[in-house]
C-alpha atoms as a PDB file:
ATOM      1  CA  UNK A   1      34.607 174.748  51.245  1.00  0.00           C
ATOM      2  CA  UNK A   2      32.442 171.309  51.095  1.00  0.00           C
ATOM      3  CA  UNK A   3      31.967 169.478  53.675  1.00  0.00           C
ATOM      4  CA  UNK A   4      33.559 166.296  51.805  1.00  0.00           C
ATOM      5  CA  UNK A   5      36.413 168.567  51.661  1.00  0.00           C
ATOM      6  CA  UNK A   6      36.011 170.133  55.244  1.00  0.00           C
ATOM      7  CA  UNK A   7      36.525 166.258  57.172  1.00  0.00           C
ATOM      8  CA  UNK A   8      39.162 165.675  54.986  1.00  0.00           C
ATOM      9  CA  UNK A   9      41.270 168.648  56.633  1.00  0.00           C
ATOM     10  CA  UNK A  10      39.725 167.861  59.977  1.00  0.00           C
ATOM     11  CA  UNK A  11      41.358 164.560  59.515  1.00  0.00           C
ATOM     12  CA  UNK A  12      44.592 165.415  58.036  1.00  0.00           C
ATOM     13  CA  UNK A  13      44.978 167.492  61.033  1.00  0.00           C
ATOM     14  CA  UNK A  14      44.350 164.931  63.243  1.00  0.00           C
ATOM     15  CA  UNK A  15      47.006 163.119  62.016  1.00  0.00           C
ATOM     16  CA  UNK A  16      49.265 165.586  62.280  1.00  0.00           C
ATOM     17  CA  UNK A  17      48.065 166.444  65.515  1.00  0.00           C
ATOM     18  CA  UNK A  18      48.685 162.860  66.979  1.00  0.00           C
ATOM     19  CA  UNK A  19      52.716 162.402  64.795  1.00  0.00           C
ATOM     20  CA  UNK A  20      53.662 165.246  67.086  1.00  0.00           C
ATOM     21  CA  UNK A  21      52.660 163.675  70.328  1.00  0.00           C
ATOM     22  CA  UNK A  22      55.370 160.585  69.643  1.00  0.00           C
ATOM     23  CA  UNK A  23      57.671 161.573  67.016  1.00  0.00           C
ATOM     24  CA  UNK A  24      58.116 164.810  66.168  1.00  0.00           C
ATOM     25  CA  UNK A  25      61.355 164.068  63.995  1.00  0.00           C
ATOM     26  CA  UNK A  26      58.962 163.469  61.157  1.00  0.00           C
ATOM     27  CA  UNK A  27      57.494 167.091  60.757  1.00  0.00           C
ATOM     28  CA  UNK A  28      61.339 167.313  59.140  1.00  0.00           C
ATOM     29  CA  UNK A  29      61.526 163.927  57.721  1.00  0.00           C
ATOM     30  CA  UNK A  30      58.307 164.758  55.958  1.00  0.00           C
ATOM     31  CA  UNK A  31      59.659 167.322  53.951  1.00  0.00           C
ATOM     32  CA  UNK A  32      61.639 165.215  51.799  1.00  0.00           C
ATOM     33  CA  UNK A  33      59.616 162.282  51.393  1.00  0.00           C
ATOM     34  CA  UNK A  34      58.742 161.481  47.586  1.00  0.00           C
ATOM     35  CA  UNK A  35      56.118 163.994  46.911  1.00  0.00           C
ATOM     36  CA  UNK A  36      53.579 161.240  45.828  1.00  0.00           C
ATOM     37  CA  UNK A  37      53.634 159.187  49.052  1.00  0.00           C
ATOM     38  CA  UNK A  38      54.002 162.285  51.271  1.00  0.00           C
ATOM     39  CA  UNK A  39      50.290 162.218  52.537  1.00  0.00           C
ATOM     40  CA  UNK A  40      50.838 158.425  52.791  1.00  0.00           C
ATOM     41  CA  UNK A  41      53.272 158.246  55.364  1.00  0.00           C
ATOM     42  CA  UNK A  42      51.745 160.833  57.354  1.00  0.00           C
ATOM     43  CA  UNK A  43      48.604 158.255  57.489  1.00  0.00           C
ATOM     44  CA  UNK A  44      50.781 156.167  58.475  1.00  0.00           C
ATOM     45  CA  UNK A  45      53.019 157.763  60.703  1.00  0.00           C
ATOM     46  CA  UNK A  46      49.501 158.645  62.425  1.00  0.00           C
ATOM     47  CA  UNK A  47      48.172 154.994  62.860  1.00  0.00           C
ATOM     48  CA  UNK A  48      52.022 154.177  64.349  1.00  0.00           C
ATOM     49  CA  UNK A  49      51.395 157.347  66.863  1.00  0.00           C
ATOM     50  CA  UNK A  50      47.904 156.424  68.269  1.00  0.00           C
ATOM     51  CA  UNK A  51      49.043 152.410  69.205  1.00  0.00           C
ATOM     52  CA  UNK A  52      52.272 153.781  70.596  1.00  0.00           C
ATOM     53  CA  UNK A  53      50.006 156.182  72.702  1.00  0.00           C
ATOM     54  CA  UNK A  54      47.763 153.538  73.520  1.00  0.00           C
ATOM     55  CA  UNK A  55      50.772 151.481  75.565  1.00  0.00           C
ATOM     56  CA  UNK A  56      52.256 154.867  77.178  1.00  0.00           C
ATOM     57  CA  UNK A  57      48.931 156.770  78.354  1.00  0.00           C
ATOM     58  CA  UNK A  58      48.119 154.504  80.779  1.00  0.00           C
ATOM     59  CA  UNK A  59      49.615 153.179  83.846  1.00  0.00           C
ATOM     60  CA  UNK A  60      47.175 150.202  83.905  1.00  0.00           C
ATOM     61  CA  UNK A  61      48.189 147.988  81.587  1.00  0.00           C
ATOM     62  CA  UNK A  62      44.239 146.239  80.899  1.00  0.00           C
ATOM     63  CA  UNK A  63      43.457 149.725  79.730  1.00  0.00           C
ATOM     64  CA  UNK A  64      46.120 149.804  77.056  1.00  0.00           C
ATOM     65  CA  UNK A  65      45.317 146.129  76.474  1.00  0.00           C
ATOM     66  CA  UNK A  66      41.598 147.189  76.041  1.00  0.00           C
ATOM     67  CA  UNK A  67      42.105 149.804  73.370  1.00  0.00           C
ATOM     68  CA  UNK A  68      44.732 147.503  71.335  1.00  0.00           C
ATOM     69  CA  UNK A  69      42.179 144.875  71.163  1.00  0.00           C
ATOM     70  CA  UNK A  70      39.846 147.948  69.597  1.00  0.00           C
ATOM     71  CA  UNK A  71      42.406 148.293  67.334  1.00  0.00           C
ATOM     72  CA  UNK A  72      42.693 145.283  66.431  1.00  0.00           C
ATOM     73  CA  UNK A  73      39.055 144.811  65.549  1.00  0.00           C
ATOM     74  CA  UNK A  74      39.056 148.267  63.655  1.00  0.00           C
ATOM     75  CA  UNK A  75      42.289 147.673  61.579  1.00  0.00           C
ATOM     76  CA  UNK A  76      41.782 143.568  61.379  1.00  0.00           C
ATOM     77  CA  UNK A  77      38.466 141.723  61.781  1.00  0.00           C
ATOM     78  CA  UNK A  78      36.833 145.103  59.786  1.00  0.00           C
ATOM     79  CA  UNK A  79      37.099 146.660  56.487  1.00  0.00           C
ATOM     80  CA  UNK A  80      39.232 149.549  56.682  1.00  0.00           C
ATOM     81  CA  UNK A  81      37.030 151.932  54.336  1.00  0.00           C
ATOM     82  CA  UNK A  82      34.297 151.888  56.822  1.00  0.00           C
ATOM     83  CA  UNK A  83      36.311 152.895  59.563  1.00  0.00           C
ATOM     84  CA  UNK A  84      35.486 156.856  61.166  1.00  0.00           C
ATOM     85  CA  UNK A  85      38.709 156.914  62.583  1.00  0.00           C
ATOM     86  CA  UNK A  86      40.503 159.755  61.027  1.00  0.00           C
ATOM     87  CA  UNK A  87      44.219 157.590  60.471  1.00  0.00           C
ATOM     88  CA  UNK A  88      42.189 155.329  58.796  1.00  0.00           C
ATOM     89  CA  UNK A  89      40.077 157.490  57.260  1.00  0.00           C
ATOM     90  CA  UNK A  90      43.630 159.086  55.784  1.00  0.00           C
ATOM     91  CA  UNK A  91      45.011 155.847  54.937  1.00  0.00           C
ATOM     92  CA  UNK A  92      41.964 154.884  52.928  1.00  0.00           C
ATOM     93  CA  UNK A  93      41.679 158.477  51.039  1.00  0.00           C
ATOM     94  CA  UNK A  94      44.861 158.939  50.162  1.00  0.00           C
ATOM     95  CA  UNK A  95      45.262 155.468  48.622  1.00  0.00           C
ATOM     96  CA  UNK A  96      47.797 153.863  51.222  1.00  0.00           C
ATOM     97  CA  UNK A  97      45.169 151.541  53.103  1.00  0.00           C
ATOM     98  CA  UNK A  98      45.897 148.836  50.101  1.00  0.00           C
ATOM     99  CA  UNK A  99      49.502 148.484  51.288  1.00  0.00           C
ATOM    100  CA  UNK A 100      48.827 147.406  54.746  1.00  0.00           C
ATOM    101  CA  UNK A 101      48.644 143.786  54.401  1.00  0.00           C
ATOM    102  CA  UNK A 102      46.678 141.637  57.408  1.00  0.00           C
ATOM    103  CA  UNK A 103      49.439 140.165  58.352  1.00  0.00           C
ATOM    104  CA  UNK A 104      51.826 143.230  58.885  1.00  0.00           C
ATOM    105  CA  UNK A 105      48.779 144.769  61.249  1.00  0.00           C
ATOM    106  CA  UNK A 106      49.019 141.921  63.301  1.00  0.00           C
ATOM    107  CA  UNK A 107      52.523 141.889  63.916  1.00  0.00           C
ATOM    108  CA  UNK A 108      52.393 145.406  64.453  1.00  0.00           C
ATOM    109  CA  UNK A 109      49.620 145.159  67.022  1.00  0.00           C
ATOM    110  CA  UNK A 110      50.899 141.501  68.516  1.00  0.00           C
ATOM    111  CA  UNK A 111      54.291 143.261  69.270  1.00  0.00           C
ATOM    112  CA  UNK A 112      52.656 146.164  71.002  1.00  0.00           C
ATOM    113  CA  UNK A 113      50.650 144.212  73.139  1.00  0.00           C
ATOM    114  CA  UNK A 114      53.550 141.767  73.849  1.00  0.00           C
ATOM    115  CA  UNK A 115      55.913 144.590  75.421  1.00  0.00           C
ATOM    116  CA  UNK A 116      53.488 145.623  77.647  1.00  0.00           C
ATOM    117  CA  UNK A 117      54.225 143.083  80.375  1.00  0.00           C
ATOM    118  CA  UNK A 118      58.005 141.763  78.792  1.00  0.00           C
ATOM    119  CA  UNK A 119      60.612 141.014  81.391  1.00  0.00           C
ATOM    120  CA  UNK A 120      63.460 142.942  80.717  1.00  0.00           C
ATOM    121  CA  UNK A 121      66.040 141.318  78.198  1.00  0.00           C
ATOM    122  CA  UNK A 122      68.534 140.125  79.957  1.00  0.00           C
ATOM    123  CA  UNK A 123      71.449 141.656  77.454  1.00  0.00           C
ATOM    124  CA  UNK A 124      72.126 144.218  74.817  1.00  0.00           C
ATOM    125  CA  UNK A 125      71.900 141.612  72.136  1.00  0.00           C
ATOM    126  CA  UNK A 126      68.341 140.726  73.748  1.00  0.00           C
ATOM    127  CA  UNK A 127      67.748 144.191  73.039  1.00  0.00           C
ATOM    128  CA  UNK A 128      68.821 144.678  69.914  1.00  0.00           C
ATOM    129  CA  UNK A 129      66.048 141.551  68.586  1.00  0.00           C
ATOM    130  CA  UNK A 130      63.440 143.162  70.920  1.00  0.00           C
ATOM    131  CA  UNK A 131      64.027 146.161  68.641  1.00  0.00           C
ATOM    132  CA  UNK A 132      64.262 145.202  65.724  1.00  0.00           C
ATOM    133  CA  UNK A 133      61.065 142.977  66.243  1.00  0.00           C
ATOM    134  CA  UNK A 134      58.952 146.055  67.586  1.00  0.00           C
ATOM    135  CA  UNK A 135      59.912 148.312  64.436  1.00  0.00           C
ATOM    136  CA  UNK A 136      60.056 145.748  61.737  1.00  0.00           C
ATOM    137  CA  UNK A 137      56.106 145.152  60.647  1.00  0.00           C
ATOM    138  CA  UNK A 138      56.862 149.681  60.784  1.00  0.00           C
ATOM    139  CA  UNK A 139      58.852 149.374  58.019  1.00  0.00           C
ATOM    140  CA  UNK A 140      57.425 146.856  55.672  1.00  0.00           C
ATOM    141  CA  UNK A 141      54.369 148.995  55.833  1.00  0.00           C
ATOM    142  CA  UNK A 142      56.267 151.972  54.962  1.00  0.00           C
ATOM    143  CA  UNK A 143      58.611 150.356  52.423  1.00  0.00           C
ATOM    144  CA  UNK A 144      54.929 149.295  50.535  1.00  0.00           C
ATOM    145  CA  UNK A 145      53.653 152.627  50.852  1.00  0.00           C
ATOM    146  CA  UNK A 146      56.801 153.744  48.905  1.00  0.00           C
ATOM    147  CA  UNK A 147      56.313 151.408  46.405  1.00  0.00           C
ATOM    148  CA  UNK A 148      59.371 149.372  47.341  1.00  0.00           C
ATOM    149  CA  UNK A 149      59.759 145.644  46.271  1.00  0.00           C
ATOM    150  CA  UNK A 150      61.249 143.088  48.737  1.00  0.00           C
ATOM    151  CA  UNK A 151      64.058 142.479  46.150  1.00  0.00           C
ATOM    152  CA  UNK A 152      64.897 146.291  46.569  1.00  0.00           C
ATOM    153  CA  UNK A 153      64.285 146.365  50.306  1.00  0.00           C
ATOM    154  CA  UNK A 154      68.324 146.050  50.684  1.00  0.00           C
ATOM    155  CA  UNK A 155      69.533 147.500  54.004  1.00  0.00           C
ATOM    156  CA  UNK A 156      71.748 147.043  56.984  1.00  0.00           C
ATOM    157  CA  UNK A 157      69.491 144.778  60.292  1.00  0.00           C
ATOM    158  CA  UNK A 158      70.632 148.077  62.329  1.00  0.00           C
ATOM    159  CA  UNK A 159      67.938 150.346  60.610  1.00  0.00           C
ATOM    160  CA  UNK A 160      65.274 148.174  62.487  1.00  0.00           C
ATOM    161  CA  UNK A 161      67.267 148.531  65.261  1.00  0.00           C
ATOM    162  CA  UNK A 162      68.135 151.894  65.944  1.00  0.00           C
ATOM    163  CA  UNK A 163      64.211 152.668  65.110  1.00  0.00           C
ATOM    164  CA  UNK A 164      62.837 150.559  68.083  1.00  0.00           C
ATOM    165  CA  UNK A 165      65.657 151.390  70.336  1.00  0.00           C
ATOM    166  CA  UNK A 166      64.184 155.101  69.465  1.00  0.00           C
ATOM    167  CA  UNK A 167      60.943 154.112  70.258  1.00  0.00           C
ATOM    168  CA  UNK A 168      61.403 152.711  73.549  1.00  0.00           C
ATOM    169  CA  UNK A 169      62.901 155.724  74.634  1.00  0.00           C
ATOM    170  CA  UNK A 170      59.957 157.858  73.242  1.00  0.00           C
ATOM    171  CA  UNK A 171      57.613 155.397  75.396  1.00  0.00           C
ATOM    172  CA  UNK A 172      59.646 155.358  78.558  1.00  0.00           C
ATOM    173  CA  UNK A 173      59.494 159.420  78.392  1.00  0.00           C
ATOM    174  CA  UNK A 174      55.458 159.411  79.118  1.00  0.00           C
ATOM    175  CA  UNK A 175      54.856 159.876  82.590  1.00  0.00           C
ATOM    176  CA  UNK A 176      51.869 157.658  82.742  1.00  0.00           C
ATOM    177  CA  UNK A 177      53.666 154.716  81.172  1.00  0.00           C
ATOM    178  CA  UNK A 178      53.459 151.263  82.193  1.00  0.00           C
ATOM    179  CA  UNK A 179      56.753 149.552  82.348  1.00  0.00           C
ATOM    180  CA  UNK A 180      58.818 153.015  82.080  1.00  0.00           C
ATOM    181  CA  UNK A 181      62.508 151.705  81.432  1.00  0.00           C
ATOM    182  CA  UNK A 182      61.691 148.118  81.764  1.00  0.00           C
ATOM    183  CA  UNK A 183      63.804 147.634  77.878  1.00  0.00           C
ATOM    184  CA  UNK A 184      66.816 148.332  79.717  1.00  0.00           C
ATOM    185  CA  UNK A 185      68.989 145.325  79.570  1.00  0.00           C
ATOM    186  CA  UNK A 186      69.844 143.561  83.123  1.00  0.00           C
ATOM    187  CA  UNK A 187      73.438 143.370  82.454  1.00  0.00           C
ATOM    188  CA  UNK A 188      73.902 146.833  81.739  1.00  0.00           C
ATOM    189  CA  UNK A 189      71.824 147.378  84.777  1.00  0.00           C
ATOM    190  CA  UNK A 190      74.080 145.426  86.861  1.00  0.00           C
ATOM    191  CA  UNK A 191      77.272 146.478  85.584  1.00  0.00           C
ATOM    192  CA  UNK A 192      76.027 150.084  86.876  1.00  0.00           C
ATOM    193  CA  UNK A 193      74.097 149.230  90.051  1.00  0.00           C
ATOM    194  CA  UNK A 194      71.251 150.729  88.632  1.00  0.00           C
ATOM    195  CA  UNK A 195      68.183 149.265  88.894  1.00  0.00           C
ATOM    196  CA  UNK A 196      64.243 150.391  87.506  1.00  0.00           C
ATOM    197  CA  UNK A 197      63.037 152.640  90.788  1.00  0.00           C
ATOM    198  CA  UNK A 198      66.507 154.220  90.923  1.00  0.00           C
ATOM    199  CA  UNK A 199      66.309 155.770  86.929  1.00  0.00           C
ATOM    200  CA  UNK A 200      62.585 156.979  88.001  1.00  0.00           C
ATOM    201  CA  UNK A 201      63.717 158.330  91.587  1.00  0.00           C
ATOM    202  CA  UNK A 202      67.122 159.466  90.499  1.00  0.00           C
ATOM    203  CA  UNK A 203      67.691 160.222  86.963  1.00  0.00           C
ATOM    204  CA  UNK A 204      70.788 162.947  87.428  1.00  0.00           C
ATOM    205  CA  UNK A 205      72.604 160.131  89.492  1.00  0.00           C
ATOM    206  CA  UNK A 206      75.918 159.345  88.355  1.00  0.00           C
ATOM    207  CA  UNK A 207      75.595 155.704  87.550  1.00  0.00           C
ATOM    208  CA  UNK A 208      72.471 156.718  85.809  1.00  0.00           C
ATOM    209  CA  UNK A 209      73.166 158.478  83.861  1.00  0.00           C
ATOM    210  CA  UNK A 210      76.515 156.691  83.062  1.00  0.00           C
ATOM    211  CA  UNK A 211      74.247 153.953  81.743  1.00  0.00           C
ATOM    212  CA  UNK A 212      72.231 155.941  80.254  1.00  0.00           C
ATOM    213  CA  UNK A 213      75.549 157.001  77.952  1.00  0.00           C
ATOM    214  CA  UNK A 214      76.627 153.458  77.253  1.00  0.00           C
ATOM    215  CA  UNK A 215      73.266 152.913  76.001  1.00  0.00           C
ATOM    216  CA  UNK A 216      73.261 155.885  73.931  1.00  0.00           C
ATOM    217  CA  UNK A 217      76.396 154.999  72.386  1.00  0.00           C
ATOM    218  CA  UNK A 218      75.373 151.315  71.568  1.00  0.00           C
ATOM    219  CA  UNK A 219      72.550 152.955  69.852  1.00  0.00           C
ATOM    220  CA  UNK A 220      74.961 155.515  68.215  1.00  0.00           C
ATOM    221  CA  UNK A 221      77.148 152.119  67.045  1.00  0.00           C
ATOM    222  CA  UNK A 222      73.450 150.335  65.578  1.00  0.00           C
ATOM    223  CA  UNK A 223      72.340 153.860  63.802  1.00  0.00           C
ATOM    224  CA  UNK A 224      76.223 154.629  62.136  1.00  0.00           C
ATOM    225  CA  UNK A 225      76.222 151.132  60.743  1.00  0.00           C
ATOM    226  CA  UNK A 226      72.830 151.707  59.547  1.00  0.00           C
ATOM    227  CA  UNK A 227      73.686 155.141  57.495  1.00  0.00           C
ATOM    228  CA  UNK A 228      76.144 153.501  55.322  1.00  0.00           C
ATOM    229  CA  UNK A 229      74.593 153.908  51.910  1.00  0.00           C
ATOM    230  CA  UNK A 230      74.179 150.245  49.889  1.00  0.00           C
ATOM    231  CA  UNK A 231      74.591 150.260  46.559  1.00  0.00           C
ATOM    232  CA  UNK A 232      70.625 150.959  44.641  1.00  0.00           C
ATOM    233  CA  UNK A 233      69.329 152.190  41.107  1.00  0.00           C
ATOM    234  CA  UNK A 234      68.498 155.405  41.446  1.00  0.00           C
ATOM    235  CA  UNK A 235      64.770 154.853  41.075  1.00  0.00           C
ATOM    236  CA  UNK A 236      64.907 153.140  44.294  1.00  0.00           C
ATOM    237  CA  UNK A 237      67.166 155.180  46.288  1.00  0.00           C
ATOM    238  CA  UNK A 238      64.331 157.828  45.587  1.00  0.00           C
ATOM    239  CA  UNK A 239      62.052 155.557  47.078  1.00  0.00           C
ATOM    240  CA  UNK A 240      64.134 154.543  49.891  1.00  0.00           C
ATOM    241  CA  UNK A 241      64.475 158.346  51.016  1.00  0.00           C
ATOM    242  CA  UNK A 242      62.485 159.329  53.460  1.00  0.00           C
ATOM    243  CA  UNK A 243      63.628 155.940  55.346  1.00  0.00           C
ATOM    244  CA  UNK A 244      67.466 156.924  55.531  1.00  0.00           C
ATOM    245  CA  UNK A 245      66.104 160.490  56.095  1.00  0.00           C
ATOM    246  CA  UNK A 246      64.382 159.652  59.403  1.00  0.00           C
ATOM    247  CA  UNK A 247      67.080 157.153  60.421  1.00  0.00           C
ATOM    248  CA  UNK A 248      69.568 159.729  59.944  1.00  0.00           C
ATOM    249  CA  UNK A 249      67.431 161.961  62.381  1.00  0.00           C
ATOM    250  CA  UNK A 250      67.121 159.071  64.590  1.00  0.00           C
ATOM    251  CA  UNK A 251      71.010 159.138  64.928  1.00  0.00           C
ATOM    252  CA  UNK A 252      71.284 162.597  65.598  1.00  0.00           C
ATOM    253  CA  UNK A 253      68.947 162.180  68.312  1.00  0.00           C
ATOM    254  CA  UNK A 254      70.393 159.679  70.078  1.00  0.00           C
ATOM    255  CA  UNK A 255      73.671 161.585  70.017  1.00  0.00           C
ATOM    256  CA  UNK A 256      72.033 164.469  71.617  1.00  0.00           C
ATOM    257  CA  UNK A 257      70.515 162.197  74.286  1.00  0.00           C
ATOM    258  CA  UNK A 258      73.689 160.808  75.346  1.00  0.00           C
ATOM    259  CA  UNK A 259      74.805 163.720  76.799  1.00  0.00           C
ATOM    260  CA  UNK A 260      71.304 164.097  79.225  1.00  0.00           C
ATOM    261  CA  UNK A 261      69.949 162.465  82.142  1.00  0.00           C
ATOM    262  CA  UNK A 262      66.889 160.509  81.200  1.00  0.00           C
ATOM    263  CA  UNK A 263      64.627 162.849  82.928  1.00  0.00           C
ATOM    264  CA  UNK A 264      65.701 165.309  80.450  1.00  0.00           C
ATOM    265  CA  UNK A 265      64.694 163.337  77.736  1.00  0.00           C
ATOM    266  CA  UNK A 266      61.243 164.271  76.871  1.00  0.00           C
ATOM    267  CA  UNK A 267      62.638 168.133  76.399  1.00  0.00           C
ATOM    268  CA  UNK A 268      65.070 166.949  73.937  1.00  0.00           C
ATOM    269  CA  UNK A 269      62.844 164.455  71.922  1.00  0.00           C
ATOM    270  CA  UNK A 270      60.253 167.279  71.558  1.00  0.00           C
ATOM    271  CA  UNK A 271      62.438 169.921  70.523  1.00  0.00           C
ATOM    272  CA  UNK A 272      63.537 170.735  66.524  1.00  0.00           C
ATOM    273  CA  UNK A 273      66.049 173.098  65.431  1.00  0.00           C
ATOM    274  CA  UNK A 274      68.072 174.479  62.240  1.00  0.00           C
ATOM    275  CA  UNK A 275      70.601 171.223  62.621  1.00  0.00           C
ATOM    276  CA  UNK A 276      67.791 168.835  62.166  1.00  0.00           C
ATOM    277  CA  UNK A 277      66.824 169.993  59.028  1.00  0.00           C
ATOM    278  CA  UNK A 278      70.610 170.325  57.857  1.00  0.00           C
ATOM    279  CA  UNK A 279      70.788 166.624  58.903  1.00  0.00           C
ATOM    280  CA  UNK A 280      67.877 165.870  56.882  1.00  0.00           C
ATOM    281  CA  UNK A 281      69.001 167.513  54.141  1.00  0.00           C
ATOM    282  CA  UNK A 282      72.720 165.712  53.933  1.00  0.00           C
ATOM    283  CA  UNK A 283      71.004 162.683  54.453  1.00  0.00           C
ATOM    284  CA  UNK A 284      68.630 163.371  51.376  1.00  0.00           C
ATOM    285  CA  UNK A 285      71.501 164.330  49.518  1.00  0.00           C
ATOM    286  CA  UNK A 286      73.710 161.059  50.214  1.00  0.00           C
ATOM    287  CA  UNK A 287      70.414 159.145  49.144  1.00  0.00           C
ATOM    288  CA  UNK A 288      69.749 161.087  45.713  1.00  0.00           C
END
């Protein structure tokens, strides 16, 4: 084995190393992404995982703010092909690093930073934008990677939804977290009598996990909306794939986490069975 050859596993295993820490639903999208983008959006999926980790590792928010501002530099104010970060380094080899546009980084990394010291929105619509804001520079990137135009890029708002709601729950399930729970919306919070300390002190308490349910189930309502096929050639529902794959995954998930107590959660979000990969597959089958 070279050595060129050796740091290019090294770093492809880094990647995968760091997907699993955040979202390990994509170890099953993977599998059915267009074979030619494949090692793309694990790149990809890799850069998403270490700035998610860098707001959830911390309790102090300045460090979290310190290493997105490294980011920043690295994936902004620098050329990307010089970079030694392994993501990058993956990004660049594998052909992907062309696809992520200055401006997409930025919102990616603005939006990151911005939640870290958010109020809370005050309803579920607030939500719902907040969501769809944090994932949306996520899937422009990705639609590029897959080599899909914005006159193809034809899908319900709910997608972009569902996918940030997701993500706030993977972030409020680190222990270290700054702001755990703070996306939960104030009127569902007061409709329940639940308020921040009380879902970190008592997470198997009947009114919170109550809320916890009606907030699955809005997410359940966002992600079922989102699964409804639209019309495409079939060139691009190729390319649009691995996208309905996840958010089909995404769906099942948040049907599973309905019926747990948040403290639960991490068990559930880490775990992959059989049914996820049946999921998967009818939702690469609906898409082909």
């Amino acid at each position: 084995m070279t050595v060129a050859t050796s740091g290019q596993g090294n770093d492809e295993l880094y990647c995968w190393e760091q997907v699993t820490k955040t979202n390990r639903l994509f170890r099953v999208s993977h599998v059915f992404a267009p074979p030619r983008v494949a090692e793309k959006l694990l790149a990809l999926y890799a850069l998403f995982s270490v700035i998610e980790q860098a707001c959830t590792m911390h309790s102090d928010e300045e460090i979290a703010r310190n290493k997105l501002r490294w980011w920043r530099l690295e994936c902004i104010h620098r050329d990307l092909t010089h970079s030694h970060h392994p993501a990058l380094k993956e990004l660049v080899r594998t052909g992907a690093a062309p696809a992520l546009d200055t401006q997409s980084l930025t919102r990616l990394l603005d939006r990151a930073e911005a939640r870290l010291d958010l109020p809370a929105p005050a309803d579920v619509e607030d939500l719902k934008a907040r969501c769809q804001q944090l994932s949306q520079p996520q899937l422009e990137m990705e639609a590029r990677i897959c080599g899909i135009g914005e006159g193809e890029l034809d899908w319900n708002p709910e997608l972009s939804a569902c996918s940030g709601l997701m993500q706030f729950i993977r972030e409020s399930s680190g222990e270290n977290s700054a702001g755990r729970y703070r996306w939960l919306p104030l009127s569902l919070r007061a409709k329940h009598g639940v308020n921040q300390d009380a879902v970190l002190r008592k997470p198997r308490s009947g009114p919170v996990v109550e809320l916890f349910s009606e907030m699955m189930n809005i997410g359940i309502e966002w992600g079922t909306k989102c699964s409804g096929q639209r019309e495409h050639r079939p060139a691009t529902r190729s390319k649009l794939r691995h996208l309905h794959v996840i958010s089909g995954l995404h769906l099942r998930k948040l049907k599973r986490l309905k019926k747990l107590s948040p403290d639960r959660h991490p068990f559930e979000l880490g775990r992959l069975g059989p049914g996820d990969l049946l999921a998967a597959w009818n939702s690469a089958r609906r898409n082909t």
